[in-house]
Protein backbone atom coordinates (compact mmCIF):
# COMPACT_ATOMS: atom_id res chain seq x y z
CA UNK A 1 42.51 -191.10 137.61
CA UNK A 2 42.10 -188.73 140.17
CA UNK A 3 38.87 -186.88 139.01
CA UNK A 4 37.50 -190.67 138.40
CA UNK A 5 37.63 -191.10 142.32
CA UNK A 6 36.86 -187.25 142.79
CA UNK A 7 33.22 -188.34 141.25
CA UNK A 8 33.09 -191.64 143.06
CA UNK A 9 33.31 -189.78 146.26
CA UNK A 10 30.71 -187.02 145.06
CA UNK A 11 27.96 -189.80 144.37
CA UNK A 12 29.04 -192.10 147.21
CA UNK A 13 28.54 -189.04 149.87
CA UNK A 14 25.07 -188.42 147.95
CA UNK A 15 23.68 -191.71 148.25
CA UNK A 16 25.39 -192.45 152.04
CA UNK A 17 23.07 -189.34 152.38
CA UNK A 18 20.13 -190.79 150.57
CA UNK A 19 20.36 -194.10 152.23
CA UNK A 20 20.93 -192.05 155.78
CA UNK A 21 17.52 -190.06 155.13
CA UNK A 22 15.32 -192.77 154.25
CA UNK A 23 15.80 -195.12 156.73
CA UNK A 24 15.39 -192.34 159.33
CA UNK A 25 12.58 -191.25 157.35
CA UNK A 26 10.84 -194.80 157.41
CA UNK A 27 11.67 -195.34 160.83
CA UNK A 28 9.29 -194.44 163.36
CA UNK A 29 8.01 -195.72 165.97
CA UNK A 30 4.39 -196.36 167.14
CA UNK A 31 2.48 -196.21 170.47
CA UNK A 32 -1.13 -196.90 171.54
CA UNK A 33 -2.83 -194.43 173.81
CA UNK A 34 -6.44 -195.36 175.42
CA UNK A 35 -7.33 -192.12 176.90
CA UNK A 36 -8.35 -193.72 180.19
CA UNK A 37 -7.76 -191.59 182.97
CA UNK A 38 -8.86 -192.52 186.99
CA UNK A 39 -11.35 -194.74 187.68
CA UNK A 40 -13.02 -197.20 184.56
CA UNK A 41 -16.27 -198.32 184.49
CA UNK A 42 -15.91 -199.63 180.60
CA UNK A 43 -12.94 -199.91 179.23
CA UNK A 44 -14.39 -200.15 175.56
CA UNK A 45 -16.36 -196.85 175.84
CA UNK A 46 -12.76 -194.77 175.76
CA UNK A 47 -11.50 -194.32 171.99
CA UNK A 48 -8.35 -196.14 171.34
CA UNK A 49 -5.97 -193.84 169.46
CA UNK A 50 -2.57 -195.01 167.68
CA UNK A 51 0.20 -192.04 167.44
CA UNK A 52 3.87 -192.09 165.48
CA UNK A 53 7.02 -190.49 166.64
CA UNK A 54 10.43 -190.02 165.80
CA UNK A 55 12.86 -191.31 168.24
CA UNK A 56 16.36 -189.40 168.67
CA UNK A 57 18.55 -191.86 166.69
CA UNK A 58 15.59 -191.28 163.63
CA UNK A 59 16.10 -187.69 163.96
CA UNK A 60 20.07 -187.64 164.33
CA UNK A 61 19.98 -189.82 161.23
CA UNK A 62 17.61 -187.42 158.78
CA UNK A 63 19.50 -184.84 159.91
CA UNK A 64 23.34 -186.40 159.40
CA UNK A 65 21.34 -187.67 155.45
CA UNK A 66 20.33 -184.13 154.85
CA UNK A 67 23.70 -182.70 155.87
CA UNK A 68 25.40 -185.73 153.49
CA UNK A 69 22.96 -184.95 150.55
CA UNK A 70 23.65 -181.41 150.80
CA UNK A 71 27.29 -181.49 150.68
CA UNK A 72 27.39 -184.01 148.07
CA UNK A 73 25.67 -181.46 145.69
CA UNK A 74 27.15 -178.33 146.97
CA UNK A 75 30.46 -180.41 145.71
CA UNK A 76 28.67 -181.76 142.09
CA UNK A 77 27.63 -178.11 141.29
CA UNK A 78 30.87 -176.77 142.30
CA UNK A 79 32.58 -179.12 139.80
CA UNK A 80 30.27 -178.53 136.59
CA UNK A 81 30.97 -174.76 137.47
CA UNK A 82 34.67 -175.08 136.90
């Protein structure tokens, strides 16, 4: 009974890692930048230009996923060695 919850633990810590990773991965965020700078004469000769970030929750979260994912295989292979 115990190495039935031993595994359940193994593959719930690899896909709270999984889960973790992708919606940090998949969550970025989006901002517009016009390159106007000073004085305009028209505002439609300046290329528009659309850049994607991370924010610092995305990033904490792909990292804590990776970490997760990680251990949870460090702890499969460690049990098909013994």
């Amino acid at each position: 009974m115990r190495e039935i919850f031993k595994t359940i633990k193994e593959y719930f810590i690899l896909l709270l890692g999984t889960g973790l990773f992708t919606y940090g991965l998949f969550s970025f965020d989006s901002g517009r930048h016009s390159g106007v700078r000073g004085f305009i004469i028209r505002v439609d000769a300046f290329p528009v230009s659309t850049f994607y970030y991370y924010s610092l929750s995305s990033l904490i979260l792909l990292t804590i996923g990776v970490i997760f994912i990680v251990i949870g295989l460090l702890k499969m292979r460690k049990k098909d060695e013994s």
